[in-house]
N, C-alpha and C. Protein backbone atom coordinates (compact mmCIF):
# COMPACT_ATOMS: atom_id res chain seq x y z
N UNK A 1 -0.97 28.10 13.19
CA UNK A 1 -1.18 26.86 13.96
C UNK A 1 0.14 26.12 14.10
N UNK A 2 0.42 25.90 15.51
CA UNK A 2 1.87 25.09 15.60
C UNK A 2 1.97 23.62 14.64
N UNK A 3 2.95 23.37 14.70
CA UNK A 3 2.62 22.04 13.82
C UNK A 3 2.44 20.95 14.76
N UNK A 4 3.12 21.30 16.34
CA UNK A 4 2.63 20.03 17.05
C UNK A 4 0.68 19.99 17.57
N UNK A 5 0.59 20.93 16.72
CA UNK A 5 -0.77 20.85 17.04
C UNK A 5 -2.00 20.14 15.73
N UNK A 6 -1.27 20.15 14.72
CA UNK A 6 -2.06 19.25 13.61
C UNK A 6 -2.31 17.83 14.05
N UNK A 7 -3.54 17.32 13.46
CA UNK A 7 -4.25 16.12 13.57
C UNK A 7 -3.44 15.27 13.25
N UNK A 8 -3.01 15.24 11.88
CA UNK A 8 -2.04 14.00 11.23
C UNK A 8 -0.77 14.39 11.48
N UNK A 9 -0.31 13.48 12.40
CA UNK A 9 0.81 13.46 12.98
C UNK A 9 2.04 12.88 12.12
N UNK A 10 3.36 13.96 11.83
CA UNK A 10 4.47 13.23 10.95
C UNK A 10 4.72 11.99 12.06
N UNK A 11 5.13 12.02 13.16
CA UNK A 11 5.92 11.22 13.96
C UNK A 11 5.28 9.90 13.42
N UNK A 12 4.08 9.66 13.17
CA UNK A 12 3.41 8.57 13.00
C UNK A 12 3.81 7.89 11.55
N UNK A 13 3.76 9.05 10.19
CA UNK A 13 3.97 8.37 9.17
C UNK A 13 5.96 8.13 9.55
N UNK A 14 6.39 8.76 9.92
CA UNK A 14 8.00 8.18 9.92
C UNK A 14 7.79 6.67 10.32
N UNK A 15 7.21 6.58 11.88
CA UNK A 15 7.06 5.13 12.03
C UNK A 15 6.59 4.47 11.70
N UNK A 16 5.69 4.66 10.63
CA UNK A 16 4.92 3.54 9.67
C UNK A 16 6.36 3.01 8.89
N UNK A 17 7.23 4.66 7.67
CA UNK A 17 7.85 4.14 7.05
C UNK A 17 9.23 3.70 7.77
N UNK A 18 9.82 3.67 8.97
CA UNK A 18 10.66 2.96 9.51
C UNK A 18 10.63 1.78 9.56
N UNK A 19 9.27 1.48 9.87
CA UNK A 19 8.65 -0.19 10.50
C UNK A 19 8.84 -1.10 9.43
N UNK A 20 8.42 -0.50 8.20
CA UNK A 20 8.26 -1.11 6.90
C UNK A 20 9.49 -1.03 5.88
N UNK A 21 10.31 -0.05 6.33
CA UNK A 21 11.86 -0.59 5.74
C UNK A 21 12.68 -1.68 5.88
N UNK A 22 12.44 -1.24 7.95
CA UNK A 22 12.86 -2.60 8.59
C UNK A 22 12.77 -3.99 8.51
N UNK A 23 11.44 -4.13 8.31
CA UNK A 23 10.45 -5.49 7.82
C UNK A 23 11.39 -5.97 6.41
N UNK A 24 10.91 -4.90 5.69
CA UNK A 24 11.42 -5.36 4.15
C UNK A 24 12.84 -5.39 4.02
N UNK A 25 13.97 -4.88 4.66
CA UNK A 25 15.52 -5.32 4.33
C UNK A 25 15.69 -6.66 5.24
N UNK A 26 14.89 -6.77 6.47
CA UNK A 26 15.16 -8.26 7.14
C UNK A 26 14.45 -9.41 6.17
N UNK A 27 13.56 -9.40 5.47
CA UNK A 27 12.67 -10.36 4.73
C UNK A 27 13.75 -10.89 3.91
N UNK A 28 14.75 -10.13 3.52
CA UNK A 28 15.48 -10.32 2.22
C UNK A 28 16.82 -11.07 2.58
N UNK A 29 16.91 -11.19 4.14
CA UNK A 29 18.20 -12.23 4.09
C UNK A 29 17.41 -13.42 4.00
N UNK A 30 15.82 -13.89 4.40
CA UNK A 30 15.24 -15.18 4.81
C UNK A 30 15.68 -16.17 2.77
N UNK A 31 15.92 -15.30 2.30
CA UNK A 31 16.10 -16.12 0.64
C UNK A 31 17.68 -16.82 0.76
N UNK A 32 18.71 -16.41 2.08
CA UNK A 32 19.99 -16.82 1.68
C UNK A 32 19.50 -18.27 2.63
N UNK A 33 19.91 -19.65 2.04
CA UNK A 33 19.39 -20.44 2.47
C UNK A 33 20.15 -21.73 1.48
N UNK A 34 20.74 -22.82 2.01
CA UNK A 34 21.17 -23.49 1.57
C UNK A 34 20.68 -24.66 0.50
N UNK A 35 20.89 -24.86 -0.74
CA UNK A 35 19.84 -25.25 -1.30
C UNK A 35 19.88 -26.70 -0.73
N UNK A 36 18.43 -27.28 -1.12
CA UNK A 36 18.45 -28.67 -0.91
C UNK A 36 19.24 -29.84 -1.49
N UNK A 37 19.73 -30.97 -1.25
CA UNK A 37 20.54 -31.80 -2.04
C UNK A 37 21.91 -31.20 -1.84
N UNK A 38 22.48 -30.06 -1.14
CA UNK A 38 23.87 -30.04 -1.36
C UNK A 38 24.83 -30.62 -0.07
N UNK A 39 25.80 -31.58 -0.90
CA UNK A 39 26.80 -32.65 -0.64
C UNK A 39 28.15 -31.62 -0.44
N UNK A 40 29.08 -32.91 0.32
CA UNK A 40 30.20 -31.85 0.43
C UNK A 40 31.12 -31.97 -0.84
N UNK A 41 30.41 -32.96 -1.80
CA UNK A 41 30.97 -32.84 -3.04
C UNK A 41 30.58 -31.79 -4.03
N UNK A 42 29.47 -31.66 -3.73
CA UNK A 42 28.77 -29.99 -5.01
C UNK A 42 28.64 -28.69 -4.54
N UNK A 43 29.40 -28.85 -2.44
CA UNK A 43 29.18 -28.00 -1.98
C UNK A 43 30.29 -26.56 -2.74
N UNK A 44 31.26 -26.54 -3.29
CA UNK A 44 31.67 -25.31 -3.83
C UNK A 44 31.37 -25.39 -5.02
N UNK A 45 30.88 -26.31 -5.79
CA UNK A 45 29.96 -25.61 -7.37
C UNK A 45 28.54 -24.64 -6.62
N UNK A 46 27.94 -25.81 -5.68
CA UNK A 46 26.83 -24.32 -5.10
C UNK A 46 27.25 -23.39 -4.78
N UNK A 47 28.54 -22.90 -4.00
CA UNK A 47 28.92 -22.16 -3.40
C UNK A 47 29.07 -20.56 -4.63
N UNK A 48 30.00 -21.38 -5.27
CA UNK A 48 30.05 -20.50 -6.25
C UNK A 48 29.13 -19.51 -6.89
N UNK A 49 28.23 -20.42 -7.84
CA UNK A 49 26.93 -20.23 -8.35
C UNK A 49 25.78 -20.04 -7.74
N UNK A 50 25.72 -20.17 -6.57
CA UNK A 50 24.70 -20.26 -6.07
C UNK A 50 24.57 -19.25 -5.17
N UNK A 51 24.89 -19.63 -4.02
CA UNK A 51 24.90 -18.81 -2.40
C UNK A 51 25.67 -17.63 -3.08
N UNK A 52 26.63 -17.24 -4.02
CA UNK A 52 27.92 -16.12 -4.42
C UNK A 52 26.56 -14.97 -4.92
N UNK A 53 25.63 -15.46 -5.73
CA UNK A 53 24.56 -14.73 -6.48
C UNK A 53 24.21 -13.98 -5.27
N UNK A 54 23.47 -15.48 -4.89
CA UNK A 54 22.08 -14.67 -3.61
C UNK A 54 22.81 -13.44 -2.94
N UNK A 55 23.99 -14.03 -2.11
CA UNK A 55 24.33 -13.17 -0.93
C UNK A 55 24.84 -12.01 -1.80
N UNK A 56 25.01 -11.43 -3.25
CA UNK A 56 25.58 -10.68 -3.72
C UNK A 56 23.90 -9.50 -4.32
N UNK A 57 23.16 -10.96 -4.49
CA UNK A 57 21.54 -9.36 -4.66
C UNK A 57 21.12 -9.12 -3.33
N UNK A 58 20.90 -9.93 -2.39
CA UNK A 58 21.17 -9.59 -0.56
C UNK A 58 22.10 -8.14 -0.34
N UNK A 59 23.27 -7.86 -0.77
CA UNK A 59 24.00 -6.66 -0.21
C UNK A 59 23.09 -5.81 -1.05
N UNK A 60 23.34 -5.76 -2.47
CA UNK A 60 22.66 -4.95 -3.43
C UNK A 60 21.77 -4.70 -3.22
N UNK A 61 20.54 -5.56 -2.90
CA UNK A 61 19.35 -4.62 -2.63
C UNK A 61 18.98 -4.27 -1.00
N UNK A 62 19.58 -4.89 0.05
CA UNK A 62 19.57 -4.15 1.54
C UNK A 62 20.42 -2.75 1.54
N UNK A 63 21.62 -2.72 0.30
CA UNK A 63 21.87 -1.25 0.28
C UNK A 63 21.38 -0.37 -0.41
N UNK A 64 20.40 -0.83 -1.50
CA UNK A 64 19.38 0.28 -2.07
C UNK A 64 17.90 0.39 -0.98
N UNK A 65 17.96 -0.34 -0.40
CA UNK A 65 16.62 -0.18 0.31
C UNK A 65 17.47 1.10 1.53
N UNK A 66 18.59 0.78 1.52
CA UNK A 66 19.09 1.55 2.89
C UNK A 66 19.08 3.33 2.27
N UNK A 67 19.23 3.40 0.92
CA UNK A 67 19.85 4.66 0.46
C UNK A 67 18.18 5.13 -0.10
N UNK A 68 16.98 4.41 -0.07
CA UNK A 68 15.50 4.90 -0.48
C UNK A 68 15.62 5.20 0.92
N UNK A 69 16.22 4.53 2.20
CA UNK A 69 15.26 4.99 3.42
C UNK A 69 15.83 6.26 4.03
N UNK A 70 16.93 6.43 3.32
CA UNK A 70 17.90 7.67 3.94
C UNK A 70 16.89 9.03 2.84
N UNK A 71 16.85 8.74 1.71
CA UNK A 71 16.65 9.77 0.87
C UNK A 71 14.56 9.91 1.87
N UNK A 72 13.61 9.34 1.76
CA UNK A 72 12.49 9.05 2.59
C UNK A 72 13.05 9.86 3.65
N UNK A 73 13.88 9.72 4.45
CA UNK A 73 14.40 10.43 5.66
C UNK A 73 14.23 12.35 5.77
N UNK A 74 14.95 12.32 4.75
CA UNK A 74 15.08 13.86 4.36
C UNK A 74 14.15 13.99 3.57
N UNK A 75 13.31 13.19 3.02
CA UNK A 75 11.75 14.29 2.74
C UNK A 75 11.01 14.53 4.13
N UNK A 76 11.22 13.65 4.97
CA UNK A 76 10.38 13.88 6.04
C UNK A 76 11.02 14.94 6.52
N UNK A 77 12.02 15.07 6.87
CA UNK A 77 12.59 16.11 7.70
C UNK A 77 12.46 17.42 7.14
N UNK A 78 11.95 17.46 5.57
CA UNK A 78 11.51 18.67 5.31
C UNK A 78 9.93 19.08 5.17
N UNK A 79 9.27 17.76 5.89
CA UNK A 79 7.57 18.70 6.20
C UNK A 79 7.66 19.09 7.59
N UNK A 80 6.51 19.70 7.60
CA UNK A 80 5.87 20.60 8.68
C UNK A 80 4.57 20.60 8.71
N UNK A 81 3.81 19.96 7.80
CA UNK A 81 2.24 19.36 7.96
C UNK A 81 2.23 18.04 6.93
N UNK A 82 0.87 17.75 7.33
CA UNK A 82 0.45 16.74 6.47
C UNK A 82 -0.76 16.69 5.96
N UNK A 83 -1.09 16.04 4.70
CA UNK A 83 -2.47 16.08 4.41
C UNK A 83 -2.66 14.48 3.70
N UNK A 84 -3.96 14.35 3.69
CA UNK A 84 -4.83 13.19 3.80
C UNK A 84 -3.73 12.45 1.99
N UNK A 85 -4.23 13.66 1.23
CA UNK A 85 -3.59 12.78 -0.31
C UNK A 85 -2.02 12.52 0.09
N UNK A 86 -1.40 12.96 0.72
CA UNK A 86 0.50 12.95 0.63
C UNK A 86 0.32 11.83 1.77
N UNK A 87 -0.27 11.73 2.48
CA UNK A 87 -0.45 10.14 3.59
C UNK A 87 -0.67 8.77 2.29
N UNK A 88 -1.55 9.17 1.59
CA UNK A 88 -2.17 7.88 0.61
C UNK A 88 -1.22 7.66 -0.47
N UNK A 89 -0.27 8.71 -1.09
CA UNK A 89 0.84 8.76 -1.65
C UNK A 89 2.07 7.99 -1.15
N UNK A 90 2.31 8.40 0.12
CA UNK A 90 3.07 7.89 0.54
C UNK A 90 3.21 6.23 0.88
N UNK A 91 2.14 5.89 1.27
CA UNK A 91 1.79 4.54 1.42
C UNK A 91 1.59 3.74 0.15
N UNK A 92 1.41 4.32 -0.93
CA UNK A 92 1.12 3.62 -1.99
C UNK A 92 3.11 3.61 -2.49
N UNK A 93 3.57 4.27 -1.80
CA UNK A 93 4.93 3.90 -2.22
C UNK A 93 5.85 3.24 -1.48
N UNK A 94 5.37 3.25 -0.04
CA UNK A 94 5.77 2.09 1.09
C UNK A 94 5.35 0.67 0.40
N UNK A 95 4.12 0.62 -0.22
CA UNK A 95 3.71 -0.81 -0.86
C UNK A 95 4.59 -0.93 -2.14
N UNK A 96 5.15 -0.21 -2.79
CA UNK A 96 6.28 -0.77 -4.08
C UNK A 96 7.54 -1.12 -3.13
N UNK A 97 7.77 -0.48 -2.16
CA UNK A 97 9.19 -0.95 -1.23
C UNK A 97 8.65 -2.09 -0.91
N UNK A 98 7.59 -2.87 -0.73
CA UNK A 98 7.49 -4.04 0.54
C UNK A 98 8.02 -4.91 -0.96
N UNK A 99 7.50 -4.88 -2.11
CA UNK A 99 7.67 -5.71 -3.46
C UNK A 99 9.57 -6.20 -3.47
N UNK A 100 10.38 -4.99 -2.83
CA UNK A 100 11.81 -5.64 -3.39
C UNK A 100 12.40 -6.85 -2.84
N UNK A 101 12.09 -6.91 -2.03
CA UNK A 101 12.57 -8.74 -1.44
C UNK A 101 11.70 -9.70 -2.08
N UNK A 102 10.51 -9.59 -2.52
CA UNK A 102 10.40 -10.98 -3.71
C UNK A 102 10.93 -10.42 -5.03
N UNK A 103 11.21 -9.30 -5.29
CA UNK A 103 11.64 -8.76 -6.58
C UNK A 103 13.23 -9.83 -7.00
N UNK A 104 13.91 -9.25 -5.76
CA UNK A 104 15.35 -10.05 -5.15
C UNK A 104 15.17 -11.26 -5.82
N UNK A 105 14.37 -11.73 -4.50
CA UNK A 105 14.33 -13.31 -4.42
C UNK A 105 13.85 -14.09 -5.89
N UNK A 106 13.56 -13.55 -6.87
CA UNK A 106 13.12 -13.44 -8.32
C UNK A 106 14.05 -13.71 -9.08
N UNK A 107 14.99 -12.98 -8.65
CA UNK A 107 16.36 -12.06 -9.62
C UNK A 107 17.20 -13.17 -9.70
N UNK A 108 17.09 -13.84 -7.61
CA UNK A 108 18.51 -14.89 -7.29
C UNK A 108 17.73 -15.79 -8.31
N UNK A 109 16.82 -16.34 -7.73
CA UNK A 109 16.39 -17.72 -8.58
C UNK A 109 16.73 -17.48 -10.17
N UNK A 110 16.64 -16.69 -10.66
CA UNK A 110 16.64 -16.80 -12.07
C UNK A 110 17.61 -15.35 -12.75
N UNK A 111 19.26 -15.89 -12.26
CA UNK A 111 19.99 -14.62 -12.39
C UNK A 111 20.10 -14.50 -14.04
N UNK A 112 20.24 -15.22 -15.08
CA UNK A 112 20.24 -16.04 -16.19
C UNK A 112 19.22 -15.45 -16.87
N UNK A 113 18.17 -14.97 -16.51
CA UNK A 113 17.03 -14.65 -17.53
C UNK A 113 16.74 -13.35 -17.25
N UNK A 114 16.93 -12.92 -18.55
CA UNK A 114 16.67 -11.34 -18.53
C UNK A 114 15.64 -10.73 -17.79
N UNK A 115 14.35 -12.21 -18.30
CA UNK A 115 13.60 -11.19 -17.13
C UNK A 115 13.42 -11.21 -15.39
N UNK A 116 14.49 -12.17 -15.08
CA UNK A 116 14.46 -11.71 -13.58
C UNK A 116 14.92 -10.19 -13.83
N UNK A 117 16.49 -9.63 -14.21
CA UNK A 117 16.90 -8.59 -14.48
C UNK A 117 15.59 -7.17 -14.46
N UNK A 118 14.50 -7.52 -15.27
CA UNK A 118 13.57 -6.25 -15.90
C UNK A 118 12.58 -6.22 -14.64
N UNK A 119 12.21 -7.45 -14.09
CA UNK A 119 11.10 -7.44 -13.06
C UNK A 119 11.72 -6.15 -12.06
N UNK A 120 13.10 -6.77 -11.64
CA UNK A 120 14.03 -5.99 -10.44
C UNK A 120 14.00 -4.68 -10.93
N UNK A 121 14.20 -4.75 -11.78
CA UNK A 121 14.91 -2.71 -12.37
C UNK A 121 13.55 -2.11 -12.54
N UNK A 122 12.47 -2.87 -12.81
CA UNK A 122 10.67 -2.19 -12.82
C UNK A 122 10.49 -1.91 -11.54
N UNK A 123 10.50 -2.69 -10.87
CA UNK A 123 10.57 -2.09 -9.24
C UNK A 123 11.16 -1.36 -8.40
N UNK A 124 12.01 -0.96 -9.05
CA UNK A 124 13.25 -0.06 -8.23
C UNK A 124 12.80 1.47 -9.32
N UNK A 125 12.37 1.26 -10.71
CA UNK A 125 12.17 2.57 -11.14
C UNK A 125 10.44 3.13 -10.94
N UNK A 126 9.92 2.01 -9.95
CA UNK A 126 8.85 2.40 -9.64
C UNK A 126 8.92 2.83 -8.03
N UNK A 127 9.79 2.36 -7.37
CA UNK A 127 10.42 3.13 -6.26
C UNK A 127 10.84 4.58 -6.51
N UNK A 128 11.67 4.82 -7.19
CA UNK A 128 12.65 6.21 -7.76
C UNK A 128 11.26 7.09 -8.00
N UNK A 129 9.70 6.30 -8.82
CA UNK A 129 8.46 6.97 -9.28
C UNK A 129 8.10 7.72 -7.95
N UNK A 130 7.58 6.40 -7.14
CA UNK A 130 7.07 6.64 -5.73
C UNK A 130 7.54 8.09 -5.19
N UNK A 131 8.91 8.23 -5.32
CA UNK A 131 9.85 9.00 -4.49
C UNK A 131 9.34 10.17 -4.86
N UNK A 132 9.24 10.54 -5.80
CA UNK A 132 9.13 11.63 -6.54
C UNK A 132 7.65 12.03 -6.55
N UNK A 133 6.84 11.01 -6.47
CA UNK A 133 5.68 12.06 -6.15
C UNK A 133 5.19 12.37 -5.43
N UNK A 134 5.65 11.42 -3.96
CA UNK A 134 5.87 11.98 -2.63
C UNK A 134 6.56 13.32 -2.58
N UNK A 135 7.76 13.35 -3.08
CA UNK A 135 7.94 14.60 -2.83
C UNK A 135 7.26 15.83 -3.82
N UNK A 136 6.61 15.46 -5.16
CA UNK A 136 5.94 16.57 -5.67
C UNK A 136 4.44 16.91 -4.64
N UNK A 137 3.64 15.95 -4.17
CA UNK A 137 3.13 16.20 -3.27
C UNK A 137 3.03 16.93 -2.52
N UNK A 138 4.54 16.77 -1.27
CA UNK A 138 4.34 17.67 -0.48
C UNK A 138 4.90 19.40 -1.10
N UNK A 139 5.39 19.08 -2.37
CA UNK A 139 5.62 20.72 -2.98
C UNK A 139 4.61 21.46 -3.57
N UNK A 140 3.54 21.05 -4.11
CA UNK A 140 2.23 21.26 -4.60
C UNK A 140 1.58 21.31 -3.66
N UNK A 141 1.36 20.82 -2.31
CA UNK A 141 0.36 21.05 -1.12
C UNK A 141 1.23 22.12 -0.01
N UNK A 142 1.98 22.65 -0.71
CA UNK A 142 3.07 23.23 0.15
C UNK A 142 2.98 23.01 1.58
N UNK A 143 3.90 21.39 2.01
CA UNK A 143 3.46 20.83 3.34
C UNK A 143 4.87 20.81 4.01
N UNK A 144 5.91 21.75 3.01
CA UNK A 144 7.32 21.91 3.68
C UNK A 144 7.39 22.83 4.52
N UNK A 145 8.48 22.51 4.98
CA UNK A 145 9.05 23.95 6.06
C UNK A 145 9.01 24.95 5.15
N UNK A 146 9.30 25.94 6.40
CA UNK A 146 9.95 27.32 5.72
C UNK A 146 11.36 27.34 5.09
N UNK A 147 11.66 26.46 5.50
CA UNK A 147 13.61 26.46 4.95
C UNK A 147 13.74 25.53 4.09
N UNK A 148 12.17 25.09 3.21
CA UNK A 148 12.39 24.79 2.12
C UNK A 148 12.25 25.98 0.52
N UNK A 149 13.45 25.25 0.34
CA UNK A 149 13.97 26.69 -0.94
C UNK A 149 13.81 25.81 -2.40
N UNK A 150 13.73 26.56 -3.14
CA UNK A 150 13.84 25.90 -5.18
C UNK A 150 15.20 25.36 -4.93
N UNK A 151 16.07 25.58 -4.46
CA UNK A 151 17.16 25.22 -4.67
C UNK A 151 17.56 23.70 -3.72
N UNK A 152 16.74 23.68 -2.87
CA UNK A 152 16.23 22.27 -2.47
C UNK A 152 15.66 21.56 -3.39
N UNK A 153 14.68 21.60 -3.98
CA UNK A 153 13.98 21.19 -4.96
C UNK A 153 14.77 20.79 -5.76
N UNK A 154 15.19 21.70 -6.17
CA UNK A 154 16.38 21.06 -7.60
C UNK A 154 16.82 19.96 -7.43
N UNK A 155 17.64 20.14 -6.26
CA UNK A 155 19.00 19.27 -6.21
C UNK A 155 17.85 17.63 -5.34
N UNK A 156 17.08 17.92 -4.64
CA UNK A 156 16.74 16.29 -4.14
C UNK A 156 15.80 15.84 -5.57
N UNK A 157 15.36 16.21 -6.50
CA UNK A 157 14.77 16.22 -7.51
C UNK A 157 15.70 15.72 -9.10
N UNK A 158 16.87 16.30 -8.96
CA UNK A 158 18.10 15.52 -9.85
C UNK A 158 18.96 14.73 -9.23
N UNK A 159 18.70 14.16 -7.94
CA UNK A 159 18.91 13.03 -7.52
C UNK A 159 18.08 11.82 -7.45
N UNK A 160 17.22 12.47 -7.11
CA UNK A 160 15.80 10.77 -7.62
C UNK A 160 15.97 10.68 -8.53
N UNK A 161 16.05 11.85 -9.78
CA UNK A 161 15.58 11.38 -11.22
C UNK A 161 17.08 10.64 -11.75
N UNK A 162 18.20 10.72 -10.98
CA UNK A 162 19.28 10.06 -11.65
C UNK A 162 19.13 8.56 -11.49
N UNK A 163 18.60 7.52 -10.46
CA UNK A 163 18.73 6.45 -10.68
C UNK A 163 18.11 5.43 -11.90
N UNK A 164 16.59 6.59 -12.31
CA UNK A 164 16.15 5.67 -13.00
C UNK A 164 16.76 5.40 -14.72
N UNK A 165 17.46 6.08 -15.07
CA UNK A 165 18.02 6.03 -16.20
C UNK A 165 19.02 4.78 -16.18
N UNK A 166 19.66 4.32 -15.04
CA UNK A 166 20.30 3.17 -15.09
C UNK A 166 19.52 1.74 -14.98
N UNK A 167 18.28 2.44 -14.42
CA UNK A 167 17.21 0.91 -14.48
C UNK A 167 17.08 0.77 -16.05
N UNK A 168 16.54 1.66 -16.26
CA UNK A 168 15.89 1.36 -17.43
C UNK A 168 17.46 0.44 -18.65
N UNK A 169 18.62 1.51 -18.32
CA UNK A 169 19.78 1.08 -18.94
C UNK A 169 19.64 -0.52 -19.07
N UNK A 170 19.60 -0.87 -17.62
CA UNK A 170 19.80 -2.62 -17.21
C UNK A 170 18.45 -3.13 -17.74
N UNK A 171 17.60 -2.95 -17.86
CA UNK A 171 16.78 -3.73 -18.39
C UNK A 171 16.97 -3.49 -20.04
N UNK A 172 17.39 -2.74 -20.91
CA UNK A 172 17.76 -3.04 -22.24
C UNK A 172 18.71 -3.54 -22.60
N UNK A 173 19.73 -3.87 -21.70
CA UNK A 173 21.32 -4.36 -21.85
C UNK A 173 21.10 -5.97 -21.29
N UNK A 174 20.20 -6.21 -20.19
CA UNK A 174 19.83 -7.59 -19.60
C UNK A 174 19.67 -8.53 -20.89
N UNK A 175 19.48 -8.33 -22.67
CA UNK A 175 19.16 -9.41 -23.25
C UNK A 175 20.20 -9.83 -23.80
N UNK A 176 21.59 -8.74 -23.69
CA UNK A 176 22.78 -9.19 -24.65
C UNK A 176 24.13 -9.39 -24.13
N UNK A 177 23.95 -8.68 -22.39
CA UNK A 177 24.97 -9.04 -21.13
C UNK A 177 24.30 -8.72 -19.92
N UNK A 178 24.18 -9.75 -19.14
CA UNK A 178 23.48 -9.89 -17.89
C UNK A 178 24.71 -9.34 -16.54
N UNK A 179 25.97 -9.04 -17.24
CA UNK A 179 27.13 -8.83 -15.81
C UNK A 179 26.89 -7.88 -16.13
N UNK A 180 27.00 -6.80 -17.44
CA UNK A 180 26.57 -5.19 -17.59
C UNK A 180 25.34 -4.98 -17.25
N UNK A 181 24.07 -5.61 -17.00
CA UNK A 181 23.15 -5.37 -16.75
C UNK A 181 23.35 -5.04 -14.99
N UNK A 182 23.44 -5.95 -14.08
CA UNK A 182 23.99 -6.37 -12.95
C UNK A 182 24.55 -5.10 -12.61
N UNK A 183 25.66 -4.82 -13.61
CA UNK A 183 26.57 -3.36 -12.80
C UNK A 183 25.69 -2.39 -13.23
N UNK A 184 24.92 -1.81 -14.05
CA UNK A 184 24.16 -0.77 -14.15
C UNK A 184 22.87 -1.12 -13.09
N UNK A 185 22.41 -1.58 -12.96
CA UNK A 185 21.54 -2.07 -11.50
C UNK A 185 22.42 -1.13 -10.18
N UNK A 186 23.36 -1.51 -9.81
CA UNK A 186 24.21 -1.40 -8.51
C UNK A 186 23.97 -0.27 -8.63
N UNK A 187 24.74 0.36 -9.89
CA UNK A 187 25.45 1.83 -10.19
C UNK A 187 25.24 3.15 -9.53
N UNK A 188 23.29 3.19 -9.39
CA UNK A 188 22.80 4.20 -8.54
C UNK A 188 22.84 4.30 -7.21
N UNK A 189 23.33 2.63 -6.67
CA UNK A 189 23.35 2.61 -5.25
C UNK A 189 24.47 2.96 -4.76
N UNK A 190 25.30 2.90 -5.62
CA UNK A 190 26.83 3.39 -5.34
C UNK A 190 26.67 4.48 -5.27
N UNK A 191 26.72 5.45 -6.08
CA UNK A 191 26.41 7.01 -6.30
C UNK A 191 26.00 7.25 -4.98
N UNK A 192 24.63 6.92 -4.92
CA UNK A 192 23.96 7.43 -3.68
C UNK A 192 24.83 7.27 -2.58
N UNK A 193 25.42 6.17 -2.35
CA UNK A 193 26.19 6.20 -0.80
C UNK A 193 27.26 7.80 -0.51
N UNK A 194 27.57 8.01 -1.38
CA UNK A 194 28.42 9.66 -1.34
C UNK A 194 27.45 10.37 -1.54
N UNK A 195 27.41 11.42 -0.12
CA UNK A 195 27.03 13.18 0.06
C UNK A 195 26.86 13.58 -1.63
N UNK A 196 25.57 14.07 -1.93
CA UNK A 196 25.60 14.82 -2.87
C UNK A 196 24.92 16.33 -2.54
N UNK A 197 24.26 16.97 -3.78
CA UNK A 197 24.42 18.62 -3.69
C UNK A 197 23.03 18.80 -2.46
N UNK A 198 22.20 17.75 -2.10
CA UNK A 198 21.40 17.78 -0.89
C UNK A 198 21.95 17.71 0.63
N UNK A 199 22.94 17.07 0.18
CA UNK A 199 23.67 17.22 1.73
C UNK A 199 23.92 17.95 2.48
N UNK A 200 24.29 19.24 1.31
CA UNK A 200 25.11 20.45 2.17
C UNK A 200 24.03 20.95 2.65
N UNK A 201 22.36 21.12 1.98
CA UNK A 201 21.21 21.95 2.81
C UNK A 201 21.31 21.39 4.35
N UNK A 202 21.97 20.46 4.56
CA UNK A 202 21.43 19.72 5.88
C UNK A 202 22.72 20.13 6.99
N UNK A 203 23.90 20.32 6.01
CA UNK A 203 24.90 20.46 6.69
C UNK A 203 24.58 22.23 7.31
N UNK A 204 24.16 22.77 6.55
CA UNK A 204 23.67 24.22 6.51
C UNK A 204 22.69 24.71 7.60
């Protein structure tokens, strides 16, 4: 059976999860916002402390949402059907992505308390979760192409599983340094922006 001939259409879940990336990295500038009461006398103590935070978890998490929607990208591009449980999977992990802009907006308000820090890094290692069983999904319902190989597997599989070890890092380090916490947060988003051993299948 061709695949443009199946009922559940990929084209459709891409544009669900396009729509809903989109939504959720624009939601997350509406938090940069000038606070109330500021004078042009407290305007660079806010500046500093204040607006320096926000607009700094603003890059941080519009570029982890950008590097979940790229990695999301290339699972799609490696099915060729779909089925009813990997649709309900998937959506149940579009709904932990819609969570990171109040996760954010959590974090700015309360950069100072560890547990803004743990809320953020719970949500992002429940993203990294999501990821992964979307893609065990479609490997267990075998809903990939043919030019999916083990050696695909591997490598997009020790790339999800690398971010969450730095969440978890930042949320045990958040009670005794909140700037080491902060850089182990980033850390995976950095990584991710450089080609890793999944790239070359694509370059291939």
């Amino acid at each position: 059976m061709s695949s443009q001939n199946h009922l559940l259409k990929i084209t459709r879940l891409e544009s669900l999860t396009d729509g809903i990336f989109a939504i959720a990295m624009t939601i997350l500038v509406l938090d940069l916002r000038m606070p109330l009461g500021t004078t042009n006398e407290n305007l660079a103590v806010i500046f500093s402390h204040v607006i320096l935070v926000k607009l700094s978890i603003y890059i941080g998490s519009f570029i982890t949402l950008g590097t979940l929607w790229v990695a999301m990208n290339f699972q799609l591009g490696l099915l060729d059907r779909l089925t009813r449980p990997y649709l309900w999977t998937n959506i149940f992990y579009l709904m932990v992505v819609c969570v990171v802009p109040f996760s954010a907006s959590f974090l700015a308000a309360y950069p100072k308390n560890p547990l803004g820090i743990n809320f953020y890094a719970l949500n992002l290692i429940c993203a990294s979760i999501g990821q992964f069983l979307t893609f065990q999904c479609a490997h267990i319902s075998q809903l990939n192409k043919a030019s999916y190989t083990s050696a695909i597997r591997h490598a997009v599989v020790r790339r999800i599983l690398l971010a969450p070890f730095f969440y978890v890092a930042a949320m045990l380090t958040a009670h005794w340094n909140m700037t080491f916490a902060f850089c182990l947060l980033l850390t995976p988003t950095l990584l991710y922006l450089f080609p890793g051993r999944v790239d070359r299948f694509e370059q291939s």
